[in-house]
Protein backbone atom coordinates (compact mmCIF):
# COMPACT_ATOMS: atom_id res chain seq x y z
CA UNK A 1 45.91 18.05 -12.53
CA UNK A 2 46.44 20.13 -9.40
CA UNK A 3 44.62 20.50 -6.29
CA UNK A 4 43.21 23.58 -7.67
CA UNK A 5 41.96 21.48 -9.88
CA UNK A 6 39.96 19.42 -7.44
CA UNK A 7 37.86 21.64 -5.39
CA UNK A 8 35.62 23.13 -8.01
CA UNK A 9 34.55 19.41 -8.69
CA UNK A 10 33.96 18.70 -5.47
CA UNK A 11 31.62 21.51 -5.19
CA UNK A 12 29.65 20.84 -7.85
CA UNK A 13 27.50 18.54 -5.54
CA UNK A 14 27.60 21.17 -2.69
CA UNK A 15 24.30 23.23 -1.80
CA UNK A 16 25.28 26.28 -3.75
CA UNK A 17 25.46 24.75 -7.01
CA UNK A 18 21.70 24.42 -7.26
CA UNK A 19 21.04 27.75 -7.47
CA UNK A 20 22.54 28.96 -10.16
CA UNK A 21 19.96 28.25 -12.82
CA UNK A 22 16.25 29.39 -12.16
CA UNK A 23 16.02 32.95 -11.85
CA UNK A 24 12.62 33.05 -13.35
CA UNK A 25 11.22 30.81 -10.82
CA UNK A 26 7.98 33.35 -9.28
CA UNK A 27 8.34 31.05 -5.68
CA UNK A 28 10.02 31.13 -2.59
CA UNK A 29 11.95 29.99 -1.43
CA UNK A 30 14.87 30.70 -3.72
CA UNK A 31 14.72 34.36 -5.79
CA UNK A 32 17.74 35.85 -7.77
CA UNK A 33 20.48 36.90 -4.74
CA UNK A 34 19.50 34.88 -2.05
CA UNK A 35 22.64 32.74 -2.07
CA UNK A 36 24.14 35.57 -1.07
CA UNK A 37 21.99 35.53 2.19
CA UNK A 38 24.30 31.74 2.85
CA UNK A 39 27.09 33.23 2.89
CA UNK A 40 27.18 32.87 6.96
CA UNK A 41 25.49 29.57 6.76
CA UNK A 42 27.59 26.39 6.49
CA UNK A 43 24.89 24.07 5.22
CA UNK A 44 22.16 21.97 7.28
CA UNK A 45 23.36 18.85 8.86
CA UNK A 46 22.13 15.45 7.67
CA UNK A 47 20.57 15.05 11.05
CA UNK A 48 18.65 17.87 11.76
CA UNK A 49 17.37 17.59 7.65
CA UNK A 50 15.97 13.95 9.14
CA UNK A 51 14.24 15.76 12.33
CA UNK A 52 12.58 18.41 9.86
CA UNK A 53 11.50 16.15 7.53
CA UNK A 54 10.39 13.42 9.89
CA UNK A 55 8.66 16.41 11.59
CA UNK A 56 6.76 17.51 8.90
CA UNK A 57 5.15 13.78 8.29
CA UNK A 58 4.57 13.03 12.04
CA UNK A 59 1.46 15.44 12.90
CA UNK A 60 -1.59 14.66 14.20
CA UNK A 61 -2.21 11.64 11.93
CA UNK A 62 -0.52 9.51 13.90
CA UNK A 63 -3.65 9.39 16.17
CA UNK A 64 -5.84 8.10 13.75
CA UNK A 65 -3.78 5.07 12.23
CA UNK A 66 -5.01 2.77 15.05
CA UNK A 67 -7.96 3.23 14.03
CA UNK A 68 -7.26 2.05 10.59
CA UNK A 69 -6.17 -1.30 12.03
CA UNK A 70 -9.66 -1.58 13.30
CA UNK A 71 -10.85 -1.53 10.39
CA UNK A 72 -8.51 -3.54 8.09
CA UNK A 73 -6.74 -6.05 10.90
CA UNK A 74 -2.87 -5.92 11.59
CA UNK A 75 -1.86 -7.47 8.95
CA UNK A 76 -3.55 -5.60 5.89
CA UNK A 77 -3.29 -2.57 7.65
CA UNK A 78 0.67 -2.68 8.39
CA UNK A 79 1.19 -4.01 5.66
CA UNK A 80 -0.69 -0.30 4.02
CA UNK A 81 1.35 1.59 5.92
CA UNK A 82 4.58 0.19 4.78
CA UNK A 83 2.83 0.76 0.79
CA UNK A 84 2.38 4.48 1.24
CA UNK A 85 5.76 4.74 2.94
CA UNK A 86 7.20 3.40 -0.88
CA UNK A 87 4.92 5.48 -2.78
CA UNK A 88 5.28 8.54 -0.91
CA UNK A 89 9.29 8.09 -1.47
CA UNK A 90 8.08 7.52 -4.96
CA UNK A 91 6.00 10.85 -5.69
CA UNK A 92 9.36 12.91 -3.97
CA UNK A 93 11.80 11.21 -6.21
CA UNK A 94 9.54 12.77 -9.03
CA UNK A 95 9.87 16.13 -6.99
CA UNK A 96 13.05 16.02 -7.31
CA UNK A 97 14.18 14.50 -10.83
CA UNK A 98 12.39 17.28 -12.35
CA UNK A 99 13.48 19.48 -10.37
CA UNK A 100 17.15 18.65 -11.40
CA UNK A 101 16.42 18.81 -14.68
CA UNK A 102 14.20 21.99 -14.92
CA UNK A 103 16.98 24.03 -12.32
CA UNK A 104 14.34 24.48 -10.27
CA UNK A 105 14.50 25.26 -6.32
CA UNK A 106 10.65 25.52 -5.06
CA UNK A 107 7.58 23.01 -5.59
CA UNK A 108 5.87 26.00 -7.00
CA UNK A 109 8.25 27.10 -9.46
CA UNK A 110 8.65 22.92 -10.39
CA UNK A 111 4.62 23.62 -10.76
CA UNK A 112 5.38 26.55 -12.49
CA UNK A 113 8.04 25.32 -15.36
CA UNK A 114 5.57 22.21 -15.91
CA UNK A 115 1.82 24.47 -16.34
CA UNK A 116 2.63 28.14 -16.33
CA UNK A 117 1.65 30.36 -13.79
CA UNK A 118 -1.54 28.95 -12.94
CA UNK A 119 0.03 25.76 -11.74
CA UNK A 120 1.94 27.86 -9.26
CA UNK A 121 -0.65 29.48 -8.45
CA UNK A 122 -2.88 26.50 -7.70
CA UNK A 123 0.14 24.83 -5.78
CA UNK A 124 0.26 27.99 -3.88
CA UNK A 125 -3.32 28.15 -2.92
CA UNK A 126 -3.07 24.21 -2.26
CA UNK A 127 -0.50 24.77 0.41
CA UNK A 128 -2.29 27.94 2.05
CA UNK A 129 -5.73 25.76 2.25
CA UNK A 130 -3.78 22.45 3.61
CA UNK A 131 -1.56 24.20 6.27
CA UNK A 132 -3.64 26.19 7.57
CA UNK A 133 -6.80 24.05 8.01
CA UNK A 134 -3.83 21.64 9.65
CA UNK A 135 -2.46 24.65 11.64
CA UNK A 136 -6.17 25.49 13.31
CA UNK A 137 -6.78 22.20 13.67
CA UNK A 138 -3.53 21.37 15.76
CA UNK A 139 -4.43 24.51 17.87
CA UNK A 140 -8.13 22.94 18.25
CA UNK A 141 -6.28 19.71 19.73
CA UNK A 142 -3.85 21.63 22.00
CA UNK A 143 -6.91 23.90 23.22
CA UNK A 144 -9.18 20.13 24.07
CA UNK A 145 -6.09 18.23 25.33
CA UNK A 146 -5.38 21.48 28.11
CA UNK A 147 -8.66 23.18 28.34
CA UNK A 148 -10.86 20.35 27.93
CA UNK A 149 -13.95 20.64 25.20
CA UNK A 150 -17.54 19.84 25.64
CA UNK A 151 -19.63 17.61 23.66
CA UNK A 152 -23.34 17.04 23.12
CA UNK A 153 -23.50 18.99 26.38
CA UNK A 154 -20.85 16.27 28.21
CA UNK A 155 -17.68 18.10 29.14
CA UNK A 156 -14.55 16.37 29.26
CA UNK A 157 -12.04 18.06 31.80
CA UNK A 158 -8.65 19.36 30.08
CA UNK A 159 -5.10 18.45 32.16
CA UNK A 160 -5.00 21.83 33.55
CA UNK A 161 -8.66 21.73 34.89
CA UNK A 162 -8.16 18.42 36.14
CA UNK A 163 -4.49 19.54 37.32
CA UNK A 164 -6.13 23.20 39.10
CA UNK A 165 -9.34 23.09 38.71
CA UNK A 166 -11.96 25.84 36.39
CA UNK A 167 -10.06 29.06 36.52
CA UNK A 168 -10.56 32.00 34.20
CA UNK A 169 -6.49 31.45 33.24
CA UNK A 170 -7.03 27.60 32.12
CA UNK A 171 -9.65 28.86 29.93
CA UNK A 172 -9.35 27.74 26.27
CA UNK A 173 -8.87 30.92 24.57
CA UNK A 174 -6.21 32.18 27.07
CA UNK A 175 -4.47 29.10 27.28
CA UNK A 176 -4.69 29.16 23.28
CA UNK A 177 -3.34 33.04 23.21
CA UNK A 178 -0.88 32.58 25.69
CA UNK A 179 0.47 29.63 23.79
CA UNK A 180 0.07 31.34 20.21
CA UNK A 181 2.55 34.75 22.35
CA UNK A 182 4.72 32.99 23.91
CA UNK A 183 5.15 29.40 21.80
CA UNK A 184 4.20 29.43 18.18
CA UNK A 185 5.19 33.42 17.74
CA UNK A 186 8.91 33.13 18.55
CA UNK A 187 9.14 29.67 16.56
CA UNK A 188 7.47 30.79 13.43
CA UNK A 189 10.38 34.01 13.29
CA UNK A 190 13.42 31.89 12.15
CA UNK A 191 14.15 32.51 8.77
CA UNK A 192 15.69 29.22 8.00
CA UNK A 193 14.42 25.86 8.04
CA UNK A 194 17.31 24.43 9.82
CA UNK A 195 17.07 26.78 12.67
CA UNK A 196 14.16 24.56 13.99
CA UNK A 197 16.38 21.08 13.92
CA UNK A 198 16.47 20.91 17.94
CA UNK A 199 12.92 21.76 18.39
CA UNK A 200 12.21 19.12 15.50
CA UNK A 201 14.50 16.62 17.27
CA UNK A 202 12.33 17.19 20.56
CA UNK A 203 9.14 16.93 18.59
CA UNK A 204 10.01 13.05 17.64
CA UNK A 205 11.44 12.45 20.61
CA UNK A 206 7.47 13.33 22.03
CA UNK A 207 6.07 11.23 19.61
CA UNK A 208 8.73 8.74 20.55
CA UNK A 209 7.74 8.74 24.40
CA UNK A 210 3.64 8.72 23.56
CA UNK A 211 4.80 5.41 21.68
CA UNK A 212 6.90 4.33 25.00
CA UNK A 213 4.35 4.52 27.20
CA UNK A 214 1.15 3.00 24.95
CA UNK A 215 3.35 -0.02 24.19
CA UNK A 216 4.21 -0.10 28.21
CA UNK A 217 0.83 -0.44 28.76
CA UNK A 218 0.03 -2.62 26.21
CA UNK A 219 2.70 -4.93 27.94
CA UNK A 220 2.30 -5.00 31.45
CA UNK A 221 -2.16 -5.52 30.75
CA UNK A 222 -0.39 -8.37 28.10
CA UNK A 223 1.11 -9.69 31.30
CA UNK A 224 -1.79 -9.59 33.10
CA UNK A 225 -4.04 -11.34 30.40
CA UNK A 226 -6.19 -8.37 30.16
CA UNK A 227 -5.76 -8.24 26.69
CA UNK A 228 -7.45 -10.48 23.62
CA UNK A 229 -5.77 -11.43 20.46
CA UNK A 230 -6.16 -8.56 18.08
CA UNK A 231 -8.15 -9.15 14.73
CA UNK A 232 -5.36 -9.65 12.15
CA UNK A 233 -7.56 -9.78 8.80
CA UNK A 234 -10.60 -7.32 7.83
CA UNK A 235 -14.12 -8.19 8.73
CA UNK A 236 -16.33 -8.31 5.81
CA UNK A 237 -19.66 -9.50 5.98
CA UNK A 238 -21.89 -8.23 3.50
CA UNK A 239 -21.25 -5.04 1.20
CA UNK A 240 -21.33 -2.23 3.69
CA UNK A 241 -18.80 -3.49 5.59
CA UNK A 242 -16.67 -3.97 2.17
CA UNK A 243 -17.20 -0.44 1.34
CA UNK A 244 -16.31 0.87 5.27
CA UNK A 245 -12.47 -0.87 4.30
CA UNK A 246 -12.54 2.43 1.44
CA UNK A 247 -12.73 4.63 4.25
CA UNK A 248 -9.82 4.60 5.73
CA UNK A 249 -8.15 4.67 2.24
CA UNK A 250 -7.47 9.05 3.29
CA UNK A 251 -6.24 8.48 6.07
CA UNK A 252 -3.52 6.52 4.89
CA UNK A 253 -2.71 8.72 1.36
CA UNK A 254 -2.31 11.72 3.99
CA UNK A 255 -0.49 10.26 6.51
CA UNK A 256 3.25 11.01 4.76
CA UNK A 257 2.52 14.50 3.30
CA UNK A 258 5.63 16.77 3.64
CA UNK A 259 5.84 17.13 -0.14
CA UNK A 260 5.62 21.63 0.63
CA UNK A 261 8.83 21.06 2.95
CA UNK A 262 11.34 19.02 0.73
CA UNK A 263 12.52 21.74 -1.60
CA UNK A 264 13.13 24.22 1.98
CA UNK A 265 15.16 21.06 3.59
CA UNK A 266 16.95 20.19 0.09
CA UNK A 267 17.91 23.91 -0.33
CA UNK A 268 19.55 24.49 3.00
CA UNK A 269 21.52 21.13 2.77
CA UNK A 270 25.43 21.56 2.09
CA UNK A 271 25.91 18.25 -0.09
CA UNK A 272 22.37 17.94 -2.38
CA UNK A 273 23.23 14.91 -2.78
CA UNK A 274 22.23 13.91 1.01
CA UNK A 275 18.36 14.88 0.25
CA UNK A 276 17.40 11.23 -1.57
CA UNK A 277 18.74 9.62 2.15
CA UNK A 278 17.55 11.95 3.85
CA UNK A 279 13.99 11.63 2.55
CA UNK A 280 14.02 7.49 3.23
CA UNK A 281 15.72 7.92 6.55
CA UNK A 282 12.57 9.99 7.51
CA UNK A 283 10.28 7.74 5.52
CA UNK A 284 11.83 4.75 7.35
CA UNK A 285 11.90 6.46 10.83
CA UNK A 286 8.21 7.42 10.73
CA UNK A 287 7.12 3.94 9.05
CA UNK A 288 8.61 2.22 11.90
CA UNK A 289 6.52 4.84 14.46
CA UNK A 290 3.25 4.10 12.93
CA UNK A 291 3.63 0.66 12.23
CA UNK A 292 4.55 0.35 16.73
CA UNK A 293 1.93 3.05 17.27
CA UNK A 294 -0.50 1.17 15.45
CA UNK A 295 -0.19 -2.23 16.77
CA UNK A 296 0.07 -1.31 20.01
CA UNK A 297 -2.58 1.24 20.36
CA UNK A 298 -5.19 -1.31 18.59
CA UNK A 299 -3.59 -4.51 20.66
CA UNK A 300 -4.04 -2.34 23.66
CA UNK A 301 -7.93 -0.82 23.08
CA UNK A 302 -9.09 -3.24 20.54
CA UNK A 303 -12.65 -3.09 19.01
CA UNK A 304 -12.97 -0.39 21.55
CA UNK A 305 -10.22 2.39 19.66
CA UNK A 306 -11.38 5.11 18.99
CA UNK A 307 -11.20 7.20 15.75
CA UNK A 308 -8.50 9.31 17.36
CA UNK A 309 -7.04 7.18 20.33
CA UNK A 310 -6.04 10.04 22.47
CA UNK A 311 -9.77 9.65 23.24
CA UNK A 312 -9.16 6.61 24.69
CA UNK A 313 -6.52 7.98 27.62
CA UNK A 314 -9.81 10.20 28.95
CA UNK A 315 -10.69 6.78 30.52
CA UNK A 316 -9.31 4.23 33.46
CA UNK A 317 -6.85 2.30 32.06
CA UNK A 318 -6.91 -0.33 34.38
CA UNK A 319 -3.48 -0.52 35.54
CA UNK A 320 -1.81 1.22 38.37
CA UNK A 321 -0.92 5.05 38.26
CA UNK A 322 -3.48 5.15 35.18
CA UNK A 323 -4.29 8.90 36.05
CA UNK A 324 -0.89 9.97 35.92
CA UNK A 325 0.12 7.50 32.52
CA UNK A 326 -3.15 8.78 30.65
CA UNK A 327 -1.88 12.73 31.50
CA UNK A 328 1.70 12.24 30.02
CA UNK A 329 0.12 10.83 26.87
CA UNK A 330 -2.17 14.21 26.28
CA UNK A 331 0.90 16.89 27.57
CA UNK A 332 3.14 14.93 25.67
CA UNK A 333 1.15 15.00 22.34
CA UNK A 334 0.13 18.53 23.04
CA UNK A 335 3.88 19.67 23.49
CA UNK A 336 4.02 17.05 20.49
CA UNK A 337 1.78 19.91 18.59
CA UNK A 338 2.83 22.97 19.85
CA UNK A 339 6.62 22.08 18.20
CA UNK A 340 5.55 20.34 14.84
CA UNK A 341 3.37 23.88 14.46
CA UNK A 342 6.12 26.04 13.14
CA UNK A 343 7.34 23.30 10.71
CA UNK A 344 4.13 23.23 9.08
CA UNK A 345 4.00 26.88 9.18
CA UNK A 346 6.89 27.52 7.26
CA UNK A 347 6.19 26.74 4.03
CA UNK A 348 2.86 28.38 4.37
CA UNK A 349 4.25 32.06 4.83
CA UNK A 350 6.73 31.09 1.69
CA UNK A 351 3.44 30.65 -0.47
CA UNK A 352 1.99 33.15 1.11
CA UNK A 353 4.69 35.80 0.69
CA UNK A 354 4.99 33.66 -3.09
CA UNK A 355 1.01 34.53 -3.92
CA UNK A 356 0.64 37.86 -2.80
CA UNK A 357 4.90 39.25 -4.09
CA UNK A 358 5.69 37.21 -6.43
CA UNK A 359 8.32 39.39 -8.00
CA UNK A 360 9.53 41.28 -4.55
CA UNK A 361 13.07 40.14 -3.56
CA UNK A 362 13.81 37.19 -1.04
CA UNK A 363 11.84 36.95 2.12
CA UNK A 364 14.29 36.74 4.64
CA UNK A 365 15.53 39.75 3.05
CA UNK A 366 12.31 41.80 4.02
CA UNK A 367 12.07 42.35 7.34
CA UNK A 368 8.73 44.25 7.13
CA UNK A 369 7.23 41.94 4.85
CA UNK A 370 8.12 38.45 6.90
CA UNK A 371 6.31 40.40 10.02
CA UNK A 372 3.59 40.98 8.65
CA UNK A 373 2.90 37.54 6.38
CA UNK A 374 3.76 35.86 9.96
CA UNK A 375 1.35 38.22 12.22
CA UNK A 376 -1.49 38.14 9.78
CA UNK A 377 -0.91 34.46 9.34
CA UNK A 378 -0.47 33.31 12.99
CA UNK A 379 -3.37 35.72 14.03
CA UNK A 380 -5.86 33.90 11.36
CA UNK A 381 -5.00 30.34 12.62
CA UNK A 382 -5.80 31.82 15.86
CA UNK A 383 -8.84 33.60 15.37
CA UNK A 384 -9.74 30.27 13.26
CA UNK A 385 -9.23 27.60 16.14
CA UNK A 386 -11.45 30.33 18.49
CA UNK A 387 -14.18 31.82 16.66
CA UNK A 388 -15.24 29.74 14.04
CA UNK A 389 -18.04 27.58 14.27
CA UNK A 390 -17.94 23.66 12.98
CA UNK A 391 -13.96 24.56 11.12
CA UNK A 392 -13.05 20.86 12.03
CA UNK A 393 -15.59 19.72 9.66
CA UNK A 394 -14.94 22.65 7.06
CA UNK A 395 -10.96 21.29 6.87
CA UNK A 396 -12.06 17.31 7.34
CA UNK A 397 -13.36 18.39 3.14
CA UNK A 398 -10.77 20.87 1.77
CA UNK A 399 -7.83 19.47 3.98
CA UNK A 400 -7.66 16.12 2.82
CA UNK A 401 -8.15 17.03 -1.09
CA UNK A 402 -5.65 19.50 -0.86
CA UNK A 403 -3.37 17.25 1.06
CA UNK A 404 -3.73 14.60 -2.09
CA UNK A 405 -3.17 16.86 -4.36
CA UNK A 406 0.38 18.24 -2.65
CA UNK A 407 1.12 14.91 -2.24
CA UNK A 408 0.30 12.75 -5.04
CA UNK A 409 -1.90 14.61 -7.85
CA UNK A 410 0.94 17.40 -8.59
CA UNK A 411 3.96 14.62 -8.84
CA UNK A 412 2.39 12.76 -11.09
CA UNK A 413 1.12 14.99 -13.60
CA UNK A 414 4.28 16.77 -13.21
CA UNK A 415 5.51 13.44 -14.64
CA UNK A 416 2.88 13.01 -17.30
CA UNK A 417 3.31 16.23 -18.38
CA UNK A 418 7.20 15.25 -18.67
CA UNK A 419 8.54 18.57 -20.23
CA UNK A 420 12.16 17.69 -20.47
CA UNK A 421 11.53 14.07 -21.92
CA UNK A 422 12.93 11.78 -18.69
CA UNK A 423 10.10 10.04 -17.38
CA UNK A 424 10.04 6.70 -18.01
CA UNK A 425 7.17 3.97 -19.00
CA UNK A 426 7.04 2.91 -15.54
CA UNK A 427 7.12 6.76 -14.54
CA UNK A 428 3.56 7.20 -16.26
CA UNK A 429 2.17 3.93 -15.17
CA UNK A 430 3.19 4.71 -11.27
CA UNK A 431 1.95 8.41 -12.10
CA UNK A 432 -1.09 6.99 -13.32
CA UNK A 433 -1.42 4.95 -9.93
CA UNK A 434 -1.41 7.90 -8.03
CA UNK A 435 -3.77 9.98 -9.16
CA UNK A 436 -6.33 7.17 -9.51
CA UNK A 437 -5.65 6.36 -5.93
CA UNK A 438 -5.64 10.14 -4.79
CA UNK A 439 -9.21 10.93 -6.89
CA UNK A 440 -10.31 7.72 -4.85
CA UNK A 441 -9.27 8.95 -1.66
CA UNK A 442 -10.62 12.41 -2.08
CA UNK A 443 -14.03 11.08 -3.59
CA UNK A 444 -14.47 8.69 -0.21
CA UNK A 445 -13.49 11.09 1.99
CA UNK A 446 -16.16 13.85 0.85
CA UNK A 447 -18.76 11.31 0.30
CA UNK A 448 -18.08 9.70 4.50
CA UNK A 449 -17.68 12.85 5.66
CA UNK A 450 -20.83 14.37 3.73
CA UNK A 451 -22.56 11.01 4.88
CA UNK A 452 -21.38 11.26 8.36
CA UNK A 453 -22.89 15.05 8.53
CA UNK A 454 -26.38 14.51 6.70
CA UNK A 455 -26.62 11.54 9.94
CA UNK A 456 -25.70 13.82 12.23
CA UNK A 457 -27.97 16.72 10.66
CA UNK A 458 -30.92 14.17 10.68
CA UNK A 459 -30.43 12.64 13.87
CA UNK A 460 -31.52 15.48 15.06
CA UNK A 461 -34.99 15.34 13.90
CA UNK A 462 -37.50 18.27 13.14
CA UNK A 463 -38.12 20.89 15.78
CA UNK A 464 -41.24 20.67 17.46
């Protein structure tokens, strides 16, 4: 054998090889010639395939896991985090097995080899509902966190108000438009995944410093002996409190979707055989932010956290320089936002583009068409986070079911459905698993958010 010989076998495992097989997959992000479109590009690094990835997961969920700890103690609810972590790096292995075995390059043409065109089509509509009730919602956060909001006619002073006082240019909707012009427009142009590994990189290294500075605090008010032992088991007293344990059940199913994003980051990776560690490097690296995040933030505020703990940084901390501390947290997680915003946003103008052209050629191979999918798309999130009246509680419904279904629902009937004859036994039983615990999820949420609106609704009273 020669060294000829050699190289072709080597690049059997190289990004390039995947793409030979599937031209009849109707998705982005792979279509007939686009490999030619790599010819410039070397491959996507192991490392910035970890930022993206880790990117994806790490949104504004991380805000709400203390909260779960309330509810479930430190020891049943770490122990719930590190669960999902496995099954999550379950329900992608399935991704991706049948995606070997099917040639396919996209989660909707995956959808689309297992049911036809109508499971693309409901994968693609999935994705649009998902990212962009997640998209308006991060802009809501950003727009509170600088502009401040107002509640039940109490407002609550944004950094820049409390940094400048009320001007007409710290106003929410032109802090929101000149963030949308001069942020999220120039990040959501990059035609390749990869392109967005630094600002990825910087994104976890925000979450990273938000986690710095909670578990400082927690630390120096341990010190002090301003802080009680946290409750380490669940507190269940009669049956409503057994049934308030269920309710945290979507906040933990959701908290690792970045199921729409694997198939981008596996596609742009030179060896495809890097994606399986890239996927638990991620998985591990956020697991080990929530799990801190979440002990700290619920040792630190206790019985007092709040459903989202930035919340509880609008308050007096009680230590010195609390002021200053409690104003990195918010710019921090708003920067935080702004930079997870065009990972999320990726994958929804490939479905979008996917849905509406089907059969047009590549994307990034349409100038006109990626301008306007991105305009029309960035200028609905923004119109959304602006105009539209109660959307928060619209998305807190259709988010989270479509979130389950990306992330758990889709895998495993994928694997039921089994075309090409590999899953296993254990396959369907785990398959099984998650859909059970997805339909769960999904049924609690609607019924505690429906609950939590008919209270509010009636609280009210009748008008005089």
């Amino acid at each position: 054998m020669t060294i000829g010989d050699i190289t072709p076998m080597k690049e059997k495992k190289s990004r390039r090889s995947k793409h030979v097989a599937d031209e009849k997959a109707p998705l982005l992000p792979k279509r007939q010639d686009e490999d030619a479109g790599y010819d410039e590009f070397n491959g996507a690094s192991f490392t910035g395939a970890v930022f993206n990835l880790s990117t994806t997961i790490v949104g504004a969920g991380i805000m709400a896991l203390p909260a779960t700890m309330k509810v479930l103690g430190l020891v049943l609810g770490i122990a719930m985090i590190i669960f999902m972590a496995f099954l999550t790096d379950a329900s992608i292995e399935f991704l991706l097995r049948f995606s070997r075995a099917g040639k396919t390059t996209s989660y909707g043409s995956l959808m689309g080899d297992a049911f036809g065109k109508y499971g693309r089509i409901f994968l693609q509509i999935s994705v649009l509902v998902n990212n962009i009730g997640v998209l308006i919602v991060y802009m809501i956060i950003i727009g509170d966190v600088l502009s401040g909001t107002s509640s039940s006619g109490v407002h609550h002073a944004g950094v820049l108000e409390g940094w400048f006082g009320e001007h007409w240019w710290n106003g929410r909707t032109f802090v929101l438009f000149v963030t949308t012009l001069c942020i999220f427009s120039p990040l959501a142009c990059f035609k390749r995944i990869d392109s967005l590994r630094f600002t990825s990189a910087l994104s976890v290294a925000l979450a990273v410093m938000f986690l710095v500075i909670t578990v400082g605090i927690a630390i120096v008010k341990l010190i002090s002996g301003t802080i009680m032992m946290p409750r380490l088991l669940p507190d269940v007293t009669d049956l409503t409190s057994f049934w308030k344990l269920f309710t945290v059940v979507p906040v933990l199913v959701t908290a690792y979707i970045c199921h729409y994003n694997v198939h981008s980051i596996d596609n742009e990776l030179e060896d495809s055989t890097q994606i399986r560690p890239v996927v638990r490097t991620a998985l591990a690296l956020c697991s080990t932010v929530y799990i801190m995040t979440s002990f700290f933030g619920f040792l630190l505020f206790g019985d007092a956290t709040l459903d989202d703990v930035l919340a509880n940084f609008d308050a007096d901390l009680g230590i010195p320089y609390s002021s200053l501390l409690n104003d990195a947290v918010r710019v921090s997680y708003a920067a935080h936002l702004m930079l997870v915003f065009p990972i999320v946003f990726f994958p929804l103008r490939l479905n979008m583009d996917g849905l509406l052209f089907p059969s047009a050629r590549p994307l990034s191979r349409s100038n006109m068409r990626f301008a306007f999918i991105t305009a029309g798309l960035i200028t609905i999130i923004f119109l959304g986070a602006n105009y539209i009246p109660s959307i928060w509680d619209a998305f807190q419904f259709t988010g989270a079911t479509a979130a389950v279904c990306l992330g758990f629902i889709f895998p495993a009937a994928i694997t039921l459905r089994d075309r090409h004859s590999i899953a296993t036994k254990k396959d369907r039983i785990l398959a099984l698993f998650m859909i059970v615990l997805a339909v769960l999820s999904n049924l609690v949420a609607i019924y505690s958010d429906a609950y939590s609106l008919f209270k509010k609704n009636s609280g009210a009273g009748p008008r005089a």
